[in-house]
Protein backbone atom coordinates (compact mmCIF):
# COMPACT_ATOMS: atom_id res chain seq x y z
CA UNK A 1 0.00 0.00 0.00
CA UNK A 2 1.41 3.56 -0.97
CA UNK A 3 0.84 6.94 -0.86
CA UNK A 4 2.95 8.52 -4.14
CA UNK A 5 3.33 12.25 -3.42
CA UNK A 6 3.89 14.59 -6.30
CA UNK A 7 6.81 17.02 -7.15
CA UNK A 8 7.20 19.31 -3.28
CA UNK A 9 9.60 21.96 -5.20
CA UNK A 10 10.46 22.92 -1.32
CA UNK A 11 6.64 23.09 0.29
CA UNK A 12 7.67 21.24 3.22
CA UNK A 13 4.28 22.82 4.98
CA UNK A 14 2.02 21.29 2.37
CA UNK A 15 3.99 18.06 2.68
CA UNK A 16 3.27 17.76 6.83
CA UNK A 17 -0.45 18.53 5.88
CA UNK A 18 -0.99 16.13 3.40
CA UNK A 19 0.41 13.37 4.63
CA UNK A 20 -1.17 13.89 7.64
CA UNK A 21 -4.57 14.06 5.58
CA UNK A 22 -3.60 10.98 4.41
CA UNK A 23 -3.36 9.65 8.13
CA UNK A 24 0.38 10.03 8.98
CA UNK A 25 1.40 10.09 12.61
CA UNK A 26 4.06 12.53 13.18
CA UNK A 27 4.37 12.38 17.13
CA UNK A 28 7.87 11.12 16.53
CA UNK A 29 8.99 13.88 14.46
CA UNK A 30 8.35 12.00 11.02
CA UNK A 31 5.37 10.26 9.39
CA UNK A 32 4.48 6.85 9.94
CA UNK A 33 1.11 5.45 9.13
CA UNK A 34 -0.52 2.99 11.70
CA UNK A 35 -1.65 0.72 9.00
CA UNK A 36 1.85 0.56 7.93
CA UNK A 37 1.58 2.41 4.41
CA UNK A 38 4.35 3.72 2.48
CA UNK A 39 5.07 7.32 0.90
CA UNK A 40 6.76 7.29 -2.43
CA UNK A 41 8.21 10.47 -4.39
CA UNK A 42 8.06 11.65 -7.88
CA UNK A 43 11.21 13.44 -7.46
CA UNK A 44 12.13 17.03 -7.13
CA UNK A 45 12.14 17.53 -3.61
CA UNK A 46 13.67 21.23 -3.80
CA UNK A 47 14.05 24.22 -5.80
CA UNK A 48 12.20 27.38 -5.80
CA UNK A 49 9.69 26.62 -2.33
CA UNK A 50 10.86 28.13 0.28
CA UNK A 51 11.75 25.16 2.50
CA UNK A 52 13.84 22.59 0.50
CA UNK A 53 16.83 21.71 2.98
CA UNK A 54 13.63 21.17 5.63
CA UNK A 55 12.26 18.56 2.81
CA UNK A 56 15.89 17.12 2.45
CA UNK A 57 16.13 16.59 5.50
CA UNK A 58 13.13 14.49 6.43
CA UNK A 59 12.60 12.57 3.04
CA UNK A 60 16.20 11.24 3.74
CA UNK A 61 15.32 10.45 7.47
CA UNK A 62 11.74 8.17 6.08
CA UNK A 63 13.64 6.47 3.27
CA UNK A 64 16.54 5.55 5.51
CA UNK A 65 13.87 4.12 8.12
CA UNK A 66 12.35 1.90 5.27
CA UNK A 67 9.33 4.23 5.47
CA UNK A 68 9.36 5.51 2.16
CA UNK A 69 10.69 5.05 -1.60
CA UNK A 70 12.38 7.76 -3.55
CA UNK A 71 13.18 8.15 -7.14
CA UNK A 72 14.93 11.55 -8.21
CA UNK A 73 13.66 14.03 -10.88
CA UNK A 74 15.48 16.65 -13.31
CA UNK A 75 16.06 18.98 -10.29
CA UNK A 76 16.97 16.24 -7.87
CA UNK A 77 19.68 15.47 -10.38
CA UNK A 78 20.94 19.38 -11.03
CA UNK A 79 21.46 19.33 -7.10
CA UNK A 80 23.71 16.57 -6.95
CA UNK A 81 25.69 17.39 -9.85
CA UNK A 82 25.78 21.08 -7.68
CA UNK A 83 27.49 19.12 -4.96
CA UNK A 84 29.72 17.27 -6.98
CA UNK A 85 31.06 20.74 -7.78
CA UNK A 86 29.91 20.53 -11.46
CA UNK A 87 29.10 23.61 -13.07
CA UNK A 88 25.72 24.33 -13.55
CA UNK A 89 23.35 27.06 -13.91
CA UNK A 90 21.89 28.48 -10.67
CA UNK A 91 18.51 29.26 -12.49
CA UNK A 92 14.79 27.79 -12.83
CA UNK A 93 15.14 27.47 -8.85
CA UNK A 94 18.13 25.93 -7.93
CA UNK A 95 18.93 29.22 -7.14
CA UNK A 96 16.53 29.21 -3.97
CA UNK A 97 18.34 25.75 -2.88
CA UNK A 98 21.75 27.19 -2.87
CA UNK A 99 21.07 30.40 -1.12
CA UNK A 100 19.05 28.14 1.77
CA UNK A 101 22.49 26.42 1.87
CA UNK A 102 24.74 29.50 1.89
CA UNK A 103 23.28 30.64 5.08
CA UNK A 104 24.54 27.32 6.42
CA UNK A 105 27.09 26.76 9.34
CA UNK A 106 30.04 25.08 7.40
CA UNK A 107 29.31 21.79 9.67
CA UNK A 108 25.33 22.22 8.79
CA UNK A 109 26.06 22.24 5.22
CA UNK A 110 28.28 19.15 4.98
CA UNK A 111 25.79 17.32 6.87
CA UNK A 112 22.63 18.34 4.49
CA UNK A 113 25.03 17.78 0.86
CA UNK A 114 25.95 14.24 2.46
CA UNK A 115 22.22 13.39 3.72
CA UNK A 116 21.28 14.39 -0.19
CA UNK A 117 23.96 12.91 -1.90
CA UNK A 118 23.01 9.23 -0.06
CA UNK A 119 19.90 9.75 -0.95
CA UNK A 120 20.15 10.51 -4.13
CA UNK A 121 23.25 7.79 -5.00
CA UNK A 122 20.93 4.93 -3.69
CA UNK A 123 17.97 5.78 -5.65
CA UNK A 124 16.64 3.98 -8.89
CA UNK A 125 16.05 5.51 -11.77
CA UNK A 126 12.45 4.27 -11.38
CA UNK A 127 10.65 2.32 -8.96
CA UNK A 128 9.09 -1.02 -10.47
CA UNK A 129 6.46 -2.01 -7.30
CA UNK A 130 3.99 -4.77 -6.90
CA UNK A 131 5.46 -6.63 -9.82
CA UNK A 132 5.55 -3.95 -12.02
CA UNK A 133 1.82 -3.20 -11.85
CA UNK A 134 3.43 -0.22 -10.52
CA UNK A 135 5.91 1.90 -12.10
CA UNK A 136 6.84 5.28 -10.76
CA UNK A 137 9.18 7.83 -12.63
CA UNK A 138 9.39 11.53 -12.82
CA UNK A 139 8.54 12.38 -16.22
CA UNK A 140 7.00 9.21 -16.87
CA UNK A 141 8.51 6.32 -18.97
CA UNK A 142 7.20 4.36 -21.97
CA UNK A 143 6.56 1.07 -22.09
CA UNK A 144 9.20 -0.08 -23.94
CA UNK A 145 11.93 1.50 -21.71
CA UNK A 146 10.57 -0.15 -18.49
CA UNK A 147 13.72 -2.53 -17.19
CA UNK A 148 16.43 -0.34 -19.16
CA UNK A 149 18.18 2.38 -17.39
CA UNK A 150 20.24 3.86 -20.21
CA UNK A 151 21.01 7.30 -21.09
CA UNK A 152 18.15 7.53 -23.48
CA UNK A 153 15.67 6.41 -20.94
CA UNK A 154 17.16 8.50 -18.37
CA UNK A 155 16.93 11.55 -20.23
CA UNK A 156 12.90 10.49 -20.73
CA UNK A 157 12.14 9.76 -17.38
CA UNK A 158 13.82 13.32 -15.63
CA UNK A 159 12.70 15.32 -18.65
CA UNK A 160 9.88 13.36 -20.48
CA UNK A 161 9.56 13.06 -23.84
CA UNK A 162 11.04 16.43 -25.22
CA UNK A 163 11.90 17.37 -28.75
CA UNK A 164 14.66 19.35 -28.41
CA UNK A 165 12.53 22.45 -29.44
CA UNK A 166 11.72 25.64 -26.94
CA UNK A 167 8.90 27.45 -25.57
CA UNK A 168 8.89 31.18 -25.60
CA UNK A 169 9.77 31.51 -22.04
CA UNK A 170 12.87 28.75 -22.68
CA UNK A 171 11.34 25.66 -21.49
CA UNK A 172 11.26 22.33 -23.60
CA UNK A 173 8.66 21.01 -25.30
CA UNK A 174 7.46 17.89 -24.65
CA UNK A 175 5.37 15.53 -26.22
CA UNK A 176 2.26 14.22 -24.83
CA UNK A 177 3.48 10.68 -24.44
CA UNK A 178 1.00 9.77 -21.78
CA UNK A 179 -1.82 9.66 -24.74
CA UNK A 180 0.03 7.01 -26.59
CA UNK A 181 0.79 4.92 -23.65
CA UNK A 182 -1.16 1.10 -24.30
CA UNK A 183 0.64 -0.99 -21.71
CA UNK A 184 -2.29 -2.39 -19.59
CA UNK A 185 -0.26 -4.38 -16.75
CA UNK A 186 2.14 -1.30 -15.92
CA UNK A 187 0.46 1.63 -14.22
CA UNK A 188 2.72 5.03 -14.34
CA UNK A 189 2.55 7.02 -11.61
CA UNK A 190 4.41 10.25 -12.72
CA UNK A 191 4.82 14.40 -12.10
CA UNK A 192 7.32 17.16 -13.97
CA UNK A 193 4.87 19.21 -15.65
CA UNK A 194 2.29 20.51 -13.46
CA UNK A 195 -1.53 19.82 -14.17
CA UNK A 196 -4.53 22.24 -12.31
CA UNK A 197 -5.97 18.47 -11.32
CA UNK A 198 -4.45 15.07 -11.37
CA UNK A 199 -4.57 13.47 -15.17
CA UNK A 200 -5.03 10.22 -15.38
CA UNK A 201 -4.79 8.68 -18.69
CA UNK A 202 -4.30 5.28 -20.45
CA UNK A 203 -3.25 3.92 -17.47
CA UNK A 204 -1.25 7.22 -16.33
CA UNK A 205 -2.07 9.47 -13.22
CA UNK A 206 0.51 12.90 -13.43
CA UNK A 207 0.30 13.84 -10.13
CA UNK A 208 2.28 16.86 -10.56
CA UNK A 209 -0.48 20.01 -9.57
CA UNK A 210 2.22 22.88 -9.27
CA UNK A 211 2.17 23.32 -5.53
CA UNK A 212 5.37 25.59 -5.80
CA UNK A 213 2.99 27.40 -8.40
CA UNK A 214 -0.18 28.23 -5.95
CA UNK A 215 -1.90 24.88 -7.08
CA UNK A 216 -1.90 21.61 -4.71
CA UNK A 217 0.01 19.39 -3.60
CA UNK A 218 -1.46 15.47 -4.55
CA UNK A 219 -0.45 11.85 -3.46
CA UNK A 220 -2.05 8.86 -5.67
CA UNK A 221 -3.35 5.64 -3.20
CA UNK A 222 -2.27 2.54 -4.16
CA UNK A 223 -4.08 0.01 -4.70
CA UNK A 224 -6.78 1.85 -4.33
CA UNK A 225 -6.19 4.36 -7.02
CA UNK A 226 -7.63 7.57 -5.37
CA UNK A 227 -6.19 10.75 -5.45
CA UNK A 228 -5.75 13.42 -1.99
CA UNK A 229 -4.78 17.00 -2.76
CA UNK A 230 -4.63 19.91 -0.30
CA UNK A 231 -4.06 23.17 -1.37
CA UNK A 232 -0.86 25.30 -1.79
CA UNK A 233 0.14 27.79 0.26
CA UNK A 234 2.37 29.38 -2.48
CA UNK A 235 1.17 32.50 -4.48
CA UNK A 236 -0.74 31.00 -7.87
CA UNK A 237 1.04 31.76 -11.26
CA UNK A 238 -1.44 30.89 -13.54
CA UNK A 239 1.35 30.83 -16.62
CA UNK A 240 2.70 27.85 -15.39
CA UNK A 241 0.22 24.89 -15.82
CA UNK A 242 -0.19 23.01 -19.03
CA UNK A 243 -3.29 22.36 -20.17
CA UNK A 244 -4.01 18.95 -22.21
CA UNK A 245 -6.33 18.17 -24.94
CA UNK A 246 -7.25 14.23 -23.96
């Protein structure tokens, strides 16, 4: 039984009040369900929210417990390569990570980029669960990819299926792969490009509703296949959802 939570960008407020919506106990400092449910995440955990070392911190605390499964997204992956020391922009909201860091105590901040870096270094690609009935990945993943792990699937599952091409305001367009899924015994749970509601097609849910963006924040139940969204607590840029044609 799991509770997949969509992309937190850094809302670590929205994240306490979902999860305990969905019936989290957090007397100990953490959540842990009574009936023994899991959390899952889409990936990125940080980035332009104003809380993301808070969100660090405790996803790293329930996956190291066993209570929870992570898989990292496109900014997940710009933040490690960050602490490797690689060069790379400090734009589209990495920017808010790093300065949370730079007002770090030396000690605080080696403790946070090794917490992240085990995280992130122990994490699939994807998560295949319940015998691959379900898959979860970031941008998604076709059907044909599920098992492989190279760089062509990578770049799929952090970025989804994008054709090199720009929008206007520099971000990548992506095609609408979800529409042409037909696998019937893999269900994709998936986030990256924020949604106003959860879209569940052809065996799909994007779970993504752009709760850094003023929308909500949404876990998918599984088995049960229910969605649970509380609002955001973020100002709402309307600019930033895509809207589908299903």
């Amino acid at each position: 039984m799991y509770d997949v939570i969509g992309d937190i960008h850094g809302c670590y407020d929205e994240f306490v009040e979902l999860t305990k919506t969905l019936g989290y106990d957090w007397s100990n400092g953490f959540p842990v369900h009574p009936n023994g449910r899991k959390l899952a995440f889409v990936g990125d955990l940080t980035d332009r929210g104003p809380s993301s070392i808070k969100v660090i911190e405790i996803i790293s605390t329930i996956v190291k417990k066993d209570l929870a499964l992570y898989t990292p997204g496109n900014h997940c992956d710009k933040l490690y390569r960050y602490f490797l020391g690689r060069k790379v922009q400090e734009t589209h909201g990495l920017e808010t990570t790093v300065a949370e860091l730079k007002a770090l105590s030396k000690e605080k901040y080696g403790k946070i980029r090794s917490m992240y870096m085990e995280l992130y270094e122990n994490a699939p690609l994807y998560l295949t669960l319940d015998e691959k009935k379900l898959v979860i990945a970031h941008a998604g993943i076709r059907s044909d990819y599920i098992g492989r792990t190279d760089n062509k699937v990578k770049t799929f599952v952090l970025y989804g299926d994008i054709t090199g091409e720009k929008h206007p305001d520099g971000s990548p367009i992506r095609r609408d792969w979800a529409k042409k899924y037909t696998e019937k015994n893999s269900f994709i749970v998936y986030g990256h490009t924020p949604v106003k509601e959860p879209r569940m097609i052809n065996h799909t849910i994007n779970i993504d509703t752009g709760c850094v963006f003023g929308g909500k924040l949404t876990a998918f139940r599984y088995p049960e296949k229910e969605t649970v969204s509380i609002d955001s607590r973020q100002p709402y840029v309307q600019e930033k959802f895509r809207d589908f044609e299903d």
